[in-house]
Protein backbone atom coordinates (compact mmCIF):
# COMPACT_ATOMS: atom_id res chain seq x y z
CA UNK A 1 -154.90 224.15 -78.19
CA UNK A 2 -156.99 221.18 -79.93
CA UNK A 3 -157.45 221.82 -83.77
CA UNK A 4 -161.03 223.32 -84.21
CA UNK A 5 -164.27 221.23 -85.04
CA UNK A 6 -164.50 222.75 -88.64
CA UNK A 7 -161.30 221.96 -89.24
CA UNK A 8 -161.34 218.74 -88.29
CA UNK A 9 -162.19 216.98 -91.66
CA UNK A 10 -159.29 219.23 -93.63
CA UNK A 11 -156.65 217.87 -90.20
CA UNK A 12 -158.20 214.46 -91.20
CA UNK A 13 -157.02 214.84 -94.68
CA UNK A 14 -153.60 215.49 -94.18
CA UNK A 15 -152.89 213.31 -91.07
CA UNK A 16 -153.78 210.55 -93.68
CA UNK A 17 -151.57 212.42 -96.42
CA UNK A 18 -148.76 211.78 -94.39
CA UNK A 19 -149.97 209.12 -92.09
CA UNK A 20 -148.56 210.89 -88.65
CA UNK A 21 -150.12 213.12 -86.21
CA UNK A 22 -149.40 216.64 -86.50
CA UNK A 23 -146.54 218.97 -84.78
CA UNK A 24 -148.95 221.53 -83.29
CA UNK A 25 -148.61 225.13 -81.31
CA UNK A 26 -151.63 227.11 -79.99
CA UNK A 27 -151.80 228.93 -83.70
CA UNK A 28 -150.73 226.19 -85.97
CA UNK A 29 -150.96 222.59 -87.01
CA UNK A 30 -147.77 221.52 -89.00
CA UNK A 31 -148.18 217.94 -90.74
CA UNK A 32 -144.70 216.19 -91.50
CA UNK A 33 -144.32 213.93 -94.37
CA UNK A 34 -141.58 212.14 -95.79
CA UNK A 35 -140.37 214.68 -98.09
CA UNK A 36 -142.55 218.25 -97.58
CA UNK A 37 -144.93 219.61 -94.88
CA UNK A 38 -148.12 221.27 -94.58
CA UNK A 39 -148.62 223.85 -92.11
CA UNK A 40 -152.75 224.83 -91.56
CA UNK A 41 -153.58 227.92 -89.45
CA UNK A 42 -155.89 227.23 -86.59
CA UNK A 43 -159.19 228.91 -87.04
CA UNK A 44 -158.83 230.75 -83.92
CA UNK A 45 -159.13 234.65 -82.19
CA UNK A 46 -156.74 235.88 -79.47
CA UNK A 47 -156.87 238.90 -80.45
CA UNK A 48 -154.19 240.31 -81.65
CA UNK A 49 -154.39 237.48 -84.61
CA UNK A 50 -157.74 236.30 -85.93
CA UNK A 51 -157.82 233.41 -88.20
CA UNK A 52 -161.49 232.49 -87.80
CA UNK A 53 -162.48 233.25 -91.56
CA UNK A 54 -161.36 230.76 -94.57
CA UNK A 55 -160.97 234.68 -96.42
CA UNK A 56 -158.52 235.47 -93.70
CA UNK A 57 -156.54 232.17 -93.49
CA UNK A 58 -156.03 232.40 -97.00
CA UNK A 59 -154.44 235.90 -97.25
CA UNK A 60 -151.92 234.99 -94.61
CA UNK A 61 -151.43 231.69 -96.15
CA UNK A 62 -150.66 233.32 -99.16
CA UNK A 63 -148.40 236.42 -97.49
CA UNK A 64 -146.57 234.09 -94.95
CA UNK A 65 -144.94 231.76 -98.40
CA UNK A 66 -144.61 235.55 -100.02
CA UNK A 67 -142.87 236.82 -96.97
CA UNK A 68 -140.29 233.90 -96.23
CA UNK A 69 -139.97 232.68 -99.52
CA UNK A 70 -137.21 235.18 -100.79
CA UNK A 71 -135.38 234.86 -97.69
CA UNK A 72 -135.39 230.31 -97.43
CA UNK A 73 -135.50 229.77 -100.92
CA UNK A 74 -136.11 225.65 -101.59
CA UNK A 75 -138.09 225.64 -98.25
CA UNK A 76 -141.27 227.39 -98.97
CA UNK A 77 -143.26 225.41 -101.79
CA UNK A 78 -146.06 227.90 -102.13
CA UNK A 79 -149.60 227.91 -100.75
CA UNK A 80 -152.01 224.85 -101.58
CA UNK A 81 -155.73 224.62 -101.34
CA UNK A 82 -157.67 221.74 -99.83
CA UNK A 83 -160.58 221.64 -102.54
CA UNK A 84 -163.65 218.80 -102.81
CA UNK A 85 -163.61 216.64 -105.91
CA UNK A 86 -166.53 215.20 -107.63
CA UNK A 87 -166.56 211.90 -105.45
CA UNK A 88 -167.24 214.41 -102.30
CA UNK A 89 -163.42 213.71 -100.89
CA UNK A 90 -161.17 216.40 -99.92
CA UNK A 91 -157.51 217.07 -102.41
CA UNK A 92 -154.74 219.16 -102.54
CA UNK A 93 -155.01 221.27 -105.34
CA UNK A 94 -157.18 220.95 -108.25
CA UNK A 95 -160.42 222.45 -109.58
CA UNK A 96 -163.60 223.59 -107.18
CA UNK A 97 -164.07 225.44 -104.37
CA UNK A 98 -161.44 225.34 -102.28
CA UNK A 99 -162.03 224.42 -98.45
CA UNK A 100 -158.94 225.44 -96.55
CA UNK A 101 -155.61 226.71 -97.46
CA UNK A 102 -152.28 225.43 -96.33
CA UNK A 103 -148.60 226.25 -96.63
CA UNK A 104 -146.30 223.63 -98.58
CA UNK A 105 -143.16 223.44 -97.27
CA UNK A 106 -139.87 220.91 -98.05
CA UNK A 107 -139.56 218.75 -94.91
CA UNK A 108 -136.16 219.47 -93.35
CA UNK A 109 -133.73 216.81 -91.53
CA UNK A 110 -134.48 217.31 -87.51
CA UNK A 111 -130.76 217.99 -87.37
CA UNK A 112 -131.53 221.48 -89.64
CA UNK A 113 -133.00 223.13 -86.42
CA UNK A 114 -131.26 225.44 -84.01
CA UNK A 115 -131.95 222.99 -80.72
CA UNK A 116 -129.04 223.98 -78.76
CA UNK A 117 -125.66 225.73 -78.03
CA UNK A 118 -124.83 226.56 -81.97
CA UNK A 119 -121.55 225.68 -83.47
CA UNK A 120 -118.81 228.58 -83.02
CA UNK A 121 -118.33 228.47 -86.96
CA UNK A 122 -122.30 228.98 -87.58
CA UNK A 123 -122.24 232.40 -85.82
CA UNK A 124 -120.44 234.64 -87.74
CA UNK A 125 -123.04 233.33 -90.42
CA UNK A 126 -125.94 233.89 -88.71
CA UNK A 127 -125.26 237.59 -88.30
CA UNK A 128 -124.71 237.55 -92.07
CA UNK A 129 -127.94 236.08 -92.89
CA UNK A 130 -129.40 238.65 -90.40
CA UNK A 131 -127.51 241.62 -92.05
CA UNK A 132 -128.87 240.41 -95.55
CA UNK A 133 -132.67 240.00 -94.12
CA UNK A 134 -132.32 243.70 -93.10
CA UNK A 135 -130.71 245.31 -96.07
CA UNK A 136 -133.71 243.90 -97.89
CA UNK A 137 -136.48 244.82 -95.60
CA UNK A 138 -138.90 247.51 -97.08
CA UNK A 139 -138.64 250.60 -94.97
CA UNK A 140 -141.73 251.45 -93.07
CA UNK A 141 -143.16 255.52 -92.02
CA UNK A 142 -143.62 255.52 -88.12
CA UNK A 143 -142.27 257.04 -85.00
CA UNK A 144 -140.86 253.99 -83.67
CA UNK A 145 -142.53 254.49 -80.49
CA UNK A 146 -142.88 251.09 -78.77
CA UNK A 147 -145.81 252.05 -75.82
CA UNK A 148 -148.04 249.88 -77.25
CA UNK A 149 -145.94 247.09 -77.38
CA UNK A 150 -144.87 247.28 -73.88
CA UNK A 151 -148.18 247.44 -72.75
CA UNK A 152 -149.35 244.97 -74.54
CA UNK A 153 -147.33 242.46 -73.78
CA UNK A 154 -148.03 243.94 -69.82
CA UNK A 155 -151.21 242.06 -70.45
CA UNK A 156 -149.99 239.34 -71.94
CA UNK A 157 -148.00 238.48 -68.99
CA UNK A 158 -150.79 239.11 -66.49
CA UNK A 159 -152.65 237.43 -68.41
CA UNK A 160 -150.63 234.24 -68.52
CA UNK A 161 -150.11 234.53 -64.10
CA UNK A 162 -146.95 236.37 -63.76
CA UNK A 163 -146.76 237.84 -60.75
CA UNK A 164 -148.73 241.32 -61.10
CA UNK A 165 -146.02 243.03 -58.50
CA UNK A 166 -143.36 242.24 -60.41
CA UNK A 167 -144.87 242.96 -63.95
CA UNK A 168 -146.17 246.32 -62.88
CA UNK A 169 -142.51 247.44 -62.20
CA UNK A 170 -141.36 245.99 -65.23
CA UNK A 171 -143.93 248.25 -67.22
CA UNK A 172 -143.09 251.16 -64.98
CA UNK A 173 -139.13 250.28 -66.00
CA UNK A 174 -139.70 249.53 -69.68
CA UNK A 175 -141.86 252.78 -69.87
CA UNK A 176 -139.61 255.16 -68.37
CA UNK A 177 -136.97 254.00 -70.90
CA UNK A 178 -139.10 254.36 -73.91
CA UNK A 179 -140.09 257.65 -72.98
CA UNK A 180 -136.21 258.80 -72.41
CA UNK A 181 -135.46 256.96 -76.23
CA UNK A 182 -138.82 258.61 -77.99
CA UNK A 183 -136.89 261.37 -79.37
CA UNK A 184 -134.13 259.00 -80.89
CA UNK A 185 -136.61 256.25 -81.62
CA UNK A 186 -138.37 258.76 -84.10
CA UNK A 187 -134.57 259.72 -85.38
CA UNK A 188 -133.84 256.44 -86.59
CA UNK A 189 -137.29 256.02 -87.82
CA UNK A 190 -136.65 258.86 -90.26
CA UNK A 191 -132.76 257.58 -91.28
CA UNK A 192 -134.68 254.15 -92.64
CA UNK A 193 -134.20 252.22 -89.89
CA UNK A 194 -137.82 251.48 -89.06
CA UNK A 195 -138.78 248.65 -91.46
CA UNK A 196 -141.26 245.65 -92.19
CA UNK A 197 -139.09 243.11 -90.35
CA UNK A 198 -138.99 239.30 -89.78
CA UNK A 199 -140.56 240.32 -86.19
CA UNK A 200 -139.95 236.69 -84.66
CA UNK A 201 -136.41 236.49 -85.21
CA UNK A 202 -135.60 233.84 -82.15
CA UNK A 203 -133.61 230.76 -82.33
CA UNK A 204 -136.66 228.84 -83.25
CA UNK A 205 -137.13 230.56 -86.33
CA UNK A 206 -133.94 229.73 -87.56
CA UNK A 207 -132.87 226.59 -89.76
CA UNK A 208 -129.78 225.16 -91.47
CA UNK A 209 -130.38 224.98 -95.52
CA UNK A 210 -127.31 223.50 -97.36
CA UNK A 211 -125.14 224.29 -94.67
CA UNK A 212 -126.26 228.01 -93.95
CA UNK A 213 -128.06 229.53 -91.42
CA UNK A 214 -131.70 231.32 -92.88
CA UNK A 215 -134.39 232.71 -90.78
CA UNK A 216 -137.65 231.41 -91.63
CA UNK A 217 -141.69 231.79 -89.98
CA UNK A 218 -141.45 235.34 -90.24
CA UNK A 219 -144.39 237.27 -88.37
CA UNK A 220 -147.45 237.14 -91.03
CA UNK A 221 -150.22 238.32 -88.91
CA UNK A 222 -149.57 241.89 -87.78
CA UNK A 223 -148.06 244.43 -89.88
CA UNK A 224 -147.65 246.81 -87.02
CA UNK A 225 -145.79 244.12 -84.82
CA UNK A 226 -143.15 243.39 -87.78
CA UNK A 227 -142.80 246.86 -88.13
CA UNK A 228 -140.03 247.73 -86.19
CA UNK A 229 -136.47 249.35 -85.86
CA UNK A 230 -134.06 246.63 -87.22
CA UNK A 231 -131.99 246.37 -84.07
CA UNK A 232 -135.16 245.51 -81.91
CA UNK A 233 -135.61 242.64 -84.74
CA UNK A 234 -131.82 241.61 -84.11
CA UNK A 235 -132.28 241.79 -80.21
CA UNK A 236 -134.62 238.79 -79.98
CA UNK A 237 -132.13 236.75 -81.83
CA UNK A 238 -129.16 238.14 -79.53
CA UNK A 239 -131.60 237.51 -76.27
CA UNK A 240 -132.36 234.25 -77.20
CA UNK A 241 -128.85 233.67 -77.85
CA UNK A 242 -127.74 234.97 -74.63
CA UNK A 243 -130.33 233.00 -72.57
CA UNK A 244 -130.65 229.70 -74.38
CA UNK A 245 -126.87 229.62 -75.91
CA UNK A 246 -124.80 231.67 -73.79
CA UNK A 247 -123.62 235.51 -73.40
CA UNK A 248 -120.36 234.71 -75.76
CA UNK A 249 -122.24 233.56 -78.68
CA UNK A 250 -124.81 236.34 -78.33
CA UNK A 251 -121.41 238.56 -78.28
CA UNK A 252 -120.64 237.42 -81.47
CA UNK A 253 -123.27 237.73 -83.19
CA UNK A 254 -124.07 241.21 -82.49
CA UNK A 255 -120.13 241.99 -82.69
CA UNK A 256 -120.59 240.79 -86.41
CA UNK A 257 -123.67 242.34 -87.21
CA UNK A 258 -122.18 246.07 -86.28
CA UNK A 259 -118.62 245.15 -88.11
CA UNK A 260 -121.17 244.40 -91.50
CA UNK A 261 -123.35 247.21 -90.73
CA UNK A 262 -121.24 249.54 -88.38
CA UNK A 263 -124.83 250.41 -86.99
CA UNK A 264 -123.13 251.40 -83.42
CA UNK A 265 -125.96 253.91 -83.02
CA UNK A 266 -128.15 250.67 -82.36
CA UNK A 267 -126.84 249.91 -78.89
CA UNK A 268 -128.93 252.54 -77.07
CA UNK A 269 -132.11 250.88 -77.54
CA UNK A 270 -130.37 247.40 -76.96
CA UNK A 271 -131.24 247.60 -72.83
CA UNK A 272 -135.13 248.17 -73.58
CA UNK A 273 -134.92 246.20 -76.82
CA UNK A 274 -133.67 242.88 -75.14
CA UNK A 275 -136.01 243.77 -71.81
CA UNK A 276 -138.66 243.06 -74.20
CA UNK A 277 -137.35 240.61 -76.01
CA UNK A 278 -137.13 238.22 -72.57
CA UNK A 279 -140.54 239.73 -71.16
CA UNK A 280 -142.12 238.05 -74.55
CA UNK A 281 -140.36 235.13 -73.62
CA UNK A 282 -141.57 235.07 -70.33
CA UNK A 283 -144.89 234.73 -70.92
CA UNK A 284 -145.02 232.69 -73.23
CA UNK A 285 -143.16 230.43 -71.20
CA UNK A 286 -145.68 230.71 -68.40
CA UNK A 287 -148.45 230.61 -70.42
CA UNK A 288 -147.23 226.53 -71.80
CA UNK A 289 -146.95 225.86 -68.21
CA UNK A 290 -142.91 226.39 -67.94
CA UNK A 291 -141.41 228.91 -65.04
CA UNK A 292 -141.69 232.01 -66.66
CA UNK A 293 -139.73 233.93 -63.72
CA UNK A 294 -136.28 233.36 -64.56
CA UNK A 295 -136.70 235.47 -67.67
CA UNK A 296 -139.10 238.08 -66.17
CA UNK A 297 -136.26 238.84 -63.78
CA UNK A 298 -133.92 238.74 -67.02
CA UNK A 299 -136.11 241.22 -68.15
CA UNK A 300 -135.59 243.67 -65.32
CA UNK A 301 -132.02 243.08 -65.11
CA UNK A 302 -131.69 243.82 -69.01
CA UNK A 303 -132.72 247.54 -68.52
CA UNK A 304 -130.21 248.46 -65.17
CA UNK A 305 -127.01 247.77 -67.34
CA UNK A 306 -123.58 247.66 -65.73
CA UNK A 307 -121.83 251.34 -66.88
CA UNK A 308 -119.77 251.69 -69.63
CA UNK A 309 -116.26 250.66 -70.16
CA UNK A 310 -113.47 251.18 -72.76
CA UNK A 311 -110.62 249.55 -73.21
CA UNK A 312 -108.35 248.60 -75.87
CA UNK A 313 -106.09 245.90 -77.15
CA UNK A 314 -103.03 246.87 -79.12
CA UNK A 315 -99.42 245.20 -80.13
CA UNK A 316 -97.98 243.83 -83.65
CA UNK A 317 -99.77 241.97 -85.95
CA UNK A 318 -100.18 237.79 -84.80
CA UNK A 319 -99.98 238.40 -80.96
CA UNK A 320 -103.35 237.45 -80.70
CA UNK A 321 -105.13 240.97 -80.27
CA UNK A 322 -108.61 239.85 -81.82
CA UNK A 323 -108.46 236.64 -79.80
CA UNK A 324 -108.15 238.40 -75.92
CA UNK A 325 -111.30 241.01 -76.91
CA UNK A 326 -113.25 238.49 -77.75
CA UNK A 327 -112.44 236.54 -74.59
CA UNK A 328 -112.93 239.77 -72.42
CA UNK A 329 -116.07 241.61 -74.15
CA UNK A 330 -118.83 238.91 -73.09
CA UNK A 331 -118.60 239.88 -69.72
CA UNK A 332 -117.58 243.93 -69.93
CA UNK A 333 -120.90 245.85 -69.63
CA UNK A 334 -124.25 245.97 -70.46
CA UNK A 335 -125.68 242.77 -72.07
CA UNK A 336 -124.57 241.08 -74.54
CA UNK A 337 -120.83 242.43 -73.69
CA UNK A 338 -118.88 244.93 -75.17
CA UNK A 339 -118.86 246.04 -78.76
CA UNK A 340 -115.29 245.28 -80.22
CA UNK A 341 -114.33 247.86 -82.78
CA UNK A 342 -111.87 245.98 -85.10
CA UNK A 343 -109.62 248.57 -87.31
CA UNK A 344 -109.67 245.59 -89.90
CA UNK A 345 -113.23 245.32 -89.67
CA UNK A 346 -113.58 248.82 -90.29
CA UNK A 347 -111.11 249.16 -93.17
CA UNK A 348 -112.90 246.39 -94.60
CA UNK A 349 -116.79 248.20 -94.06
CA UNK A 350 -115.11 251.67 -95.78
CA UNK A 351 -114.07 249.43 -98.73
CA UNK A 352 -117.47 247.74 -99.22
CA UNK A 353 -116.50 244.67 -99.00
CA UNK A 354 -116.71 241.50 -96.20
CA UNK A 355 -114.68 241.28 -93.65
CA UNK A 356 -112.89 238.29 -94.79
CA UNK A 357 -112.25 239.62 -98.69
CA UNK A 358 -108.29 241.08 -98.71
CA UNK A 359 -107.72 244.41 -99.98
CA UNK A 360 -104.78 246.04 -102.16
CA UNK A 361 -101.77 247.49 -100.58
CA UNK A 362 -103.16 251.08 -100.96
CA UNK A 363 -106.05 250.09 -98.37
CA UNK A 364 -103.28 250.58 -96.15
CA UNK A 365 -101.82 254.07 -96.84
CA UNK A 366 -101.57 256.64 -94.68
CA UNK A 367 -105.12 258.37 -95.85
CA UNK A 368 -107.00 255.45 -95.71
CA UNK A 369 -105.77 254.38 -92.28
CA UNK A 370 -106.38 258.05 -90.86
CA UNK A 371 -109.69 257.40 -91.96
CA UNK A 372 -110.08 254.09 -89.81
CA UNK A 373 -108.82 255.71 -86.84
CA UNK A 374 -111.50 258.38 -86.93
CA UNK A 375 -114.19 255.88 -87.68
CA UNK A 376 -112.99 253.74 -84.94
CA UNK A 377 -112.79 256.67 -82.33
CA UNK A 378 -116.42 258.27 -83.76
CA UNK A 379 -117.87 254.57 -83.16
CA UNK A 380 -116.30 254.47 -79.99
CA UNK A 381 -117.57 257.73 -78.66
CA UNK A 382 -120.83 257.05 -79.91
CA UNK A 383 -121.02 253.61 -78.03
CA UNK A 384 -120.24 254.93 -74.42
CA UNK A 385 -122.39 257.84 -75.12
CA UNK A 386 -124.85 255.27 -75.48
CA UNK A 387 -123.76 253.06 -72.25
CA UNK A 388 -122.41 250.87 -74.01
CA UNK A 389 -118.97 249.18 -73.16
CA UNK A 390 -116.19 249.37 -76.17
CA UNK A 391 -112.83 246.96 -76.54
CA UNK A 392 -110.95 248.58 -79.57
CA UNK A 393 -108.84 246.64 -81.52
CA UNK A 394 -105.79 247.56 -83.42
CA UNK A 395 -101.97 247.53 -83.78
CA UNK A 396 -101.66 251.20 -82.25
CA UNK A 397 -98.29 251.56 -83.00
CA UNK A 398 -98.33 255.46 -83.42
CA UNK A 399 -99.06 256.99 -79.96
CA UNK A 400 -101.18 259.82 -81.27
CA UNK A 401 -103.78 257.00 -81.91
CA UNK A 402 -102.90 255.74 -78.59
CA UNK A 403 -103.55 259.08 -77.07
CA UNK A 404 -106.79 260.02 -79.09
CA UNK A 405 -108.65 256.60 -77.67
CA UNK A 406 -107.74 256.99 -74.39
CA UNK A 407 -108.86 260.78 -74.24
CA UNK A 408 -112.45 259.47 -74.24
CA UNK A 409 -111.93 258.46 -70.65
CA UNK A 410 -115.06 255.91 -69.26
CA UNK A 411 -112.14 254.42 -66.95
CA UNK A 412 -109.45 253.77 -70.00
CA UNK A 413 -108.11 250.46 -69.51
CA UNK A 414 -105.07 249.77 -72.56
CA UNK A 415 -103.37 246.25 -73.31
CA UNK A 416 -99.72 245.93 -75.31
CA UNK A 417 -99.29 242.59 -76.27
CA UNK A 418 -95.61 241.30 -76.92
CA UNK A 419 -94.10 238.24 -78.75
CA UNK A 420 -91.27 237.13 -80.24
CA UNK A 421 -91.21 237.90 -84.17
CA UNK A 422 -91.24 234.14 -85.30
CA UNK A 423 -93.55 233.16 -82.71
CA UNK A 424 -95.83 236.08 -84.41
CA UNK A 425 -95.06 235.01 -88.03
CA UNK A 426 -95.93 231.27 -87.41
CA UNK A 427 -99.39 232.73 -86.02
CA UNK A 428 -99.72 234.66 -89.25
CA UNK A 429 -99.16 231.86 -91.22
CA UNK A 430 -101.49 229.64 -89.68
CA UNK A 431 -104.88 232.31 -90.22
CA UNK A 432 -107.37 231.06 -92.74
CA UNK A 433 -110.70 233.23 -92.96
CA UNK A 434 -109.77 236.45 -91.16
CA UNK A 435 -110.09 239.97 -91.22
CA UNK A 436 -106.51 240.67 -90.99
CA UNK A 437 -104.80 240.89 -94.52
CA UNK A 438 -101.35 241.14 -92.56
CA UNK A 439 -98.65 238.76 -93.90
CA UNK A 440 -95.18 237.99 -92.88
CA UNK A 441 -94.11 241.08 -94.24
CA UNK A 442 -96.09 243.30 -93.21
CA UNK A 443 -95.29 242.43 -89.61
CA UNK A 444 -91.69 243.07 -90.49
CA UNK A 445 -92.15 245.95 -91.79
CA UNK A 446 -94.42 247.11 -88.56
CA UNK A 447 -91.70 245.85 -86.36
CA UNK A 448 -89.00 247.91 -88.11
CA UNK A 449 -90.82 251.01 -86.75
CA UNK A 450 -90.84 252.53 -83.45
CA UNK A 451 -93.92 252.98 -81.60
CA UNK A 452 -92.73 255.30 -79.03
CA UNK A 453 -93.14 254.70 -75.25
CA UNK A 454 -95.88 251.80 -74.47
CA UNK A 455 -97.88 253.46 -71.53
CA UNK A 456 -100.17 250.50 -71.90
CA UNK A 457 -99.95 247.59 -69.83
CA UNK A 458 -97.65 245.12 -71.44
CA UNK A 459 -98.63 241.66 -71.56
CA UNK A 460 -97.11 238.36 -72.51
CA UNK A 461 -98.97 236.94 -75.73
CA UNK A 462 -97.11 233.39 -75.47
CA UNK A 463 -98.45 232.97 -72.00
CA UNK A 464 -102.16 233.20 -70.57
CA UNK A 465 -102.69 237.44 -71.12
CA UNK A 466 -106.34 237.35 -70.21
CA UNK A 467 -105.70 236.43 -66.44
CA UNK A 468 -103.75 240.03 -66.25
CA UNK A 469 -106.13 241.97 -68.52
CA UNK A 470 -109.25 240.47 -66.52
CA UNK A 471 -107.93 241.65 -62.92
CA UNK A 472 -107.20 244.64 -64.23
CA UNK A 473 -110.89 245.37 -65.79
CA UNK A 474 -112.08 243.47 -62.52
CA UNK A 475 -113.65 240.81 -64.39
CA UNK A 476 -114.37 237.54 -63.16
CA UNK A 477 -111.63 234.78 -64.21
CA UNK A 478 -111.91 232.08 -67.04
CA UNK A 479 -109.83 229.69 -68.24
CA UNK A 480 -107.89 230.34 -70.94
CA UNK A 481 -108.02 227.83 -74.35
């Protein structure tokens, strides 16, 4: 959409500030100069935003650099008026009345952009800047019912020419499985869960800013859209991930988020959550003139998830246990793959402290790791309850923890990895950044004791174990690294 008529003489202005046409979408105009941008909000109505009034564009001017700025520090330069000096011209800043508002922004590098597939190193990062967005959000009063959203982005996509067939069973779909989650929606409304959130949280939205990934262009112009439950914030990112990226990186990410968080209870709304998530998408594709079907059938597949698995990787510390349930939970379950349940992950939650921060020897005592095993077991539970798949993650040397996971049934499926001690010790060696404080002797000392008879199939850690462990979950093959 062209800029407006009265705005022409403020677009005028700042295509001459910094002499090049302007990057625009159908609610903005973003001018790109050398060294900082200015972003001007289209004096337009669809709506469900209305930026007709100068009064109006400058209160969301003003709110979008107070929203983002805490969040993308450097990147947000604050919000400029366009006033009229005494010669009659237009200027940014200074005295008079001012004409139109924009947002001043540092101009990043192209290459600071999330184009495509992202860098395996840059996930595990992402979720953390997520994690930190959401443990700052303001909590919000609500019911977290979502009918109005669902219906209103049924409009939306009739709107922009999806097929009206195929919508209408979406909205019958996505309605039926809000009504069945109303009860828990308004449960995790009242824990704090419902909050003001970024409420745009794709892959668009996301930059590089000395090296680390920060959400940006959160959702200024409707309160009640960016309030929401965190995890439907965190699904757009993980559908966006899953369509645009692929299904392991979208793993990942939400595999991370729940290790920071251990918000497991989060996966019951993820079918509906990411249903809408590629519904959004889909119109919005359709409506810039792109094939907006693929992702409407996304959308329909999203909320008749595959049922629930559990399985669980076990052997000494270094046979690559972490490694194989990453490779296998992608493609176990409902979208986006299985949740892993790491007990080093969850020793390292109880403690407070990252995943990647070592702990004292007396992390490891007998209390504290009876206290992992019941966290890891009360996740896991609360996961398939959910229909959610689980891979669980652990040394399982003492067969009563063996025997406690694989009581919670949902077609039990248990690996033993095996290795020769100094192929395991060179593999300890070599780890840099993990969640595993296990050293050389602690896996000697593991070794030393006997974990009773291995019901579990065994499988060779120095060859290719994921060819096994897939055929035996009935997943299809991939080629091992």
């Amino acid at each position: 959409m062209a800029i407006p008529d009265c705005q022409e003489e403020a677009a005028a202005f700042l295509r001459n500030l910094v002499a090049a046409a302007p990057v625009e979408t159908h609610i903005s105009a973003v001018f790109l100069g050398e060294r900082e941008a200015f972003k001007l909000k289209k004096a337009v109505d669809f709506g469900f935003l209305n930026f007709t009034t100068l009064a109006e564009r400058e209160r969301l001017t003003k709110f979008e650099h107070a929203l983002n700025a805490p969040h993308a520090p450097g990147l947000y330069l604050g919000a400029e008026p366009l006033t009229r000096g005494p010669d009659g011209a237009l200027r940014l800043g200074g005295e008079g009345e001012p004409v139109e508002w924009v947002l001043r922004m540092t101009r990043l590098p192209p290459g600071a952009f999330f184009g495509g597939p992202l860098p395996p190193d840059l996930l595990d990062p992402l979720a953390d800047a997520v994690v930190a967005l959401h443990a700052a959000a303001p909590r919000r009063e609500g019911d977290g019912r979502m009918v109005r959203v669902i219906t209103g982005n049924r409009e939306a996509a009739l709107s922009a020419g999806l097929p009206q067939a195929a919508v209408a069973a979406w909205t019958a779909e996505a309605l039926a499985a809000e009504e069945r989650l109303a009860p828990w929606l308004a449960e995790r409304a009242a824990a704090g869960f419902l909050r003001r959130c970024h409420g745009d949280l794709h892959l668009g939205n996301i930059c590089l800013i000395e090296g680390r990934p920060t959400p940006f262009d959160a959702l200024e112009f409707d309160e009640a859209l960016a309030t929401i439950d965190v995890g439907y914030d965190l699904a757009f990112l993980l559908m966006d991930l899953d369509r645009r990226d692929s299904r392991e990186a979208a793993n990942r990410v939400m595999n991370r988020y729940l290790a920071r968080t251990g918000d497991v209870a989060l996966l019951r709304g993820m079918p509906l959550w990411l249903s809408l998530r590629a519904l959004i998408r889909a119109h919005v594709a359709a409506r810039s003139g792109q094939d907006g079907m693929p992702l409407l059938a996304a959308a329909r597949a999203y909320l008749a998830p595959a049922p629930a698995r559990l399985a669980a990787v076990g052997g000494l510390q270094g046979t690559g246990k972490s490694h194989l349930a990453r490779r296998l939970a992608p493609d176990l379950g409902a979208a986006p793959g299985a949740l892993i349940l790491r007990s080093d992950e969850i020793r390292k939650r109880q403690a407070g402290v990252p995943p990647e921060t070592r702990l004292p020897a007396e992390a490891y005592n007998a209390e504290a790791s009876a206290a992992v095993f019941a966290a890891l077991n009360a996740q896991a539970a609360e996961a398939l309850a959910a229909g959610h798949s689980v891979i669980a993650d652990a040394v399982f040397q003492r067969a009563a923890e063996r025997d406690a996971l694989a009581a919670l049934g949902h077609g039990f499926t248990g690996f033993w990895l095996e290795a020769p001690l100094d192929f395991l010790q060179a593999r300890i060696a070599a780890r840099q950044g993990d969640a595993s404080d296990a050293t050389a002797e602690v896996l000697a000392a593991t070794a030393r004791r006997d974990a009773g008879e291995i019901a579990w199939n065994r499988l060779d850690a120095t060859a290719a174990p994921e060819d096994m462990a897939r055929k035996l979950l009935d997943l299809p093959p991939q080629p091992w690294p």
